[in-house]
Structures are given as structure tokens and as C-alpha cells.
Protein backbone atom coordinates (compact mmCIF):
# COMPACT_ATOMS: atom_id res chain seq x y z
CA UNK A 1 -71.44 -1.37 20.38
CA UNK A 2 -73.37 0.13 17.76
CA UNK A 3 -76.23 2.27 18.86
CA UNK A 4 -79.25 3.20 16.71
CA UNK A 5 -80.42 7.17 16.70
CA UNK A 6 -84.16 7.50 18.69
CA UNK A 7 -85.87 11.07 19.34
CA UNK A 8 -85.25 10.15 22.74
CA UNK A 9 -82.26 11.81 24.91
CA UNK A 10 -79.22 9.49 25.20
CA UNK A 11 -79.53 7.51 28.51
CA UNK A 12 -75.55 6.98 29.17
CA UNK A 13 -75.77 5.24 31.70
CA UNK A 14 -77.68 2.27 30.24
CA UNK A 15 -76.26 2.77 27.24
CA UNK A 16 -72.87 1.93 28.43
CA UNK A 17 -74.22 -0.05 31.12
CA UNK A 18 -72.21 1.72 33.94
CA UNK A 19 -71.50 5.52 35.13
CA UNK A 20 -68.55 7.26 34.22
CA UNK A 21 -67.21 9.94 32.23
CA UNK A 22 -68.27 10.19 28.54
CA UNK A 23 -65.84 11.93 25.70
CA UNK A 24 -67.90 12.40 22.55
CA UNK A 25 -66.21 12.06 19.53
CA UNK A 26 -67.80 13.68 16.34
CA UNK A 27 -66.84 12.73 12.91
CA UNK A 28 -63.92 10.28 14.06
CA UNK A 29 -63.73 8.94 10.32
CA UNK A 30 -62.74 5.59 10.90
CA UNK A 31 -62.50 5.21 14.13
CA UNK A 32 -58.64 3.89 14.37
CA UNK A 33 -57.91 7.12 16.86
CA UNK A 34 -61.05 6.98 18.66
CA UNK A 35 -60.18 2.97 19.44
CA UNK A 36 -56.84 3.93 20.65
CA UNK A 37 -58.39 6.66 23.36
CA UNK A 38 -61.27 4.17 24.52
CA UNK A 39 -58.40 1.34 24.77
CA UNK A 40 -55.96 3.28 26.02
CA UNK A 41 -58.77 4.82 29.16
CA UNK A 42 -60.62 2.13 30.42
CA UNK A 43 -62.49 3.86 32.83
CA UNK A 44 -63.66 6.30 30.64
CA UNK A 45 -66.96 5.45 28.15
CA UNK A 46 -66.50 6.76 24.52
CA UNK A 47 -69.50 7.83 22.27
CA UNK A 48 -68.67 8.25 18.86
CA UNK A 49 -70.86 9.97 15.90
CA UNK A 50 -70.24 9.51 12.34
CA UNK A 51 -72.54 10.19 9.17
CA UNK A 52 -70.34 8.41 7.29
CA UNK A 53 -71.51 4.49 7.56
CA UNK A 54 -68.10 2.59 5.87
CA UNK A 55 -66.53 4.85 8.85
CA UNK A 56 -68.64 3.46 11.83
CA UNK A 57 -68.58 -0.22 10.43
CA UNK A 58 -64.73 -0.11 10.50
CA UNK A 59 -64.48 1.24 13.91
CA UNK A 60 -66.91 -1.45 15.30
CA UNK A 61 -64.56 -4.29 13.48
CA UNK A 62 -61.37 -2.42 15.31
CA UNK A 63 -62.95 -2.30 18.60
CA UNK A 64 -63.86 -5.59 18.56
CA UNK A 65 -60.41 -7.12 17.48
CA UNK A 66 -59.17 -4.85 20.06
CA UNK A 67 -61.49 -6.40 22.77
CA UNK A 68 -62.91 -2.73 23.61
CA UNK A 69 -65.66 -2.49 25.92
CA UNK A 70 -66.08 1.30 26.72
CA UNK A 71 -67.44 2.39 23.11
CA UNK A 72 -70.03 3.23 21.27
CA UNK A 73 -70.75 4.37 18.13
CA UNK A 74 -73.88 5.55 16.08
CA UNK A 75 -74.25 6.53 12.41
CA UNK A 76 -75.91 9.55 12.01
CA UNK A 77 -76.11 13.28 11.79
CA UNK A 78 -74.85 14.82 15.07
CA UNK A 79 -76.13 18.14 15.06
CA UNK A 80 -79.51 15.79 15.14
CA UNK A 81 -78.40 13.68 18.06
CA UNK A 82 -77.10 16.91 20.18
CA UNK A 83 -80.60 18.25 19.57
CA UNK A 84 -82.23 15.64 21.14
CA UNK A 85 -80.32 14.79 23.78
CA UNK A 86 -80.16 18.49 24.49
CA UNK A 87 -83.98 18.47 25.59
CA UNK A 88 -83.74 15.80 28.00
């Protein structure tokens, strides 16, 4: 669930490891709302950004006691990642 940041663009897709829609989430602190939308929509993929590391680690642990599957999360600036995925 946890995805490292690349200079690449995002592939969703593979990254999620099916097609559908994608709601990005930017600073979602930790995570407890951002579990509740990805449980709550199943068909839906979540992508999550947070700088703030205690933040992603505790939305990992509550997505996997909640048995979510349509997350993903990365720690890191998200101005950065938008940049990059921006050119692709």
C-alpha cells in the first residue's frame, strides 16, 4: 500500500493494479478519514500524499486492520509528486 516517490509519472493503473477512478487526497494527516472514504467506495482507488511520515505509517496500520484494498499512500512532498506526474 505504500508507494515510494520516483521522477517518473504515476502509472495508476499498475499502481493500483486495476482502472478506475482515483480521488487524491493531500495532507490527510493520519489517514483515519481517508480509510473511511476508500472503505466506504470500493470501486473507487484512493491515492493519498502526506509529508508527514508518523501520518502515513498510521494510515497504512488502519487500512490494513480495516482489510482496505483500494489505497495508497506515499510520504512525500506533493507539490513534487504533481510536478512529475504532470509531465507524463
Amino acid at each position: 500500500m505504500g508507494v515510494e516517490f520516483t521522477d517518473a509519472p504515476l502509472d495508476l493503473a499498475s499502481l493500483f493494479g486495476r482502472e478506475a477512478p482515483v480521488t487524491l487526497e493531500i495532507g490527510f494527516g493520519m489517514g483515519s478519514s481517508l480509510v473511511a472514504m476508500a472503505k466506504a467506495k470500493p470501486e473507487q482507488n484512493f491515492l493519498g500524499i502526506e509529508v508527514h511520515s508518523p501520518g502515513v505509517g498510521a494510515c497504512l496500520a488502519s487500512a490494513e486492520e480495516e482489510g482496505v484494498q483500494n489505497l495508497r499512500v506515499m510520504c512525500h512532498d506533493a507539490v513534487e509528486v504533481l510536478h512529475h506526474h504532470d509531465r507524463g
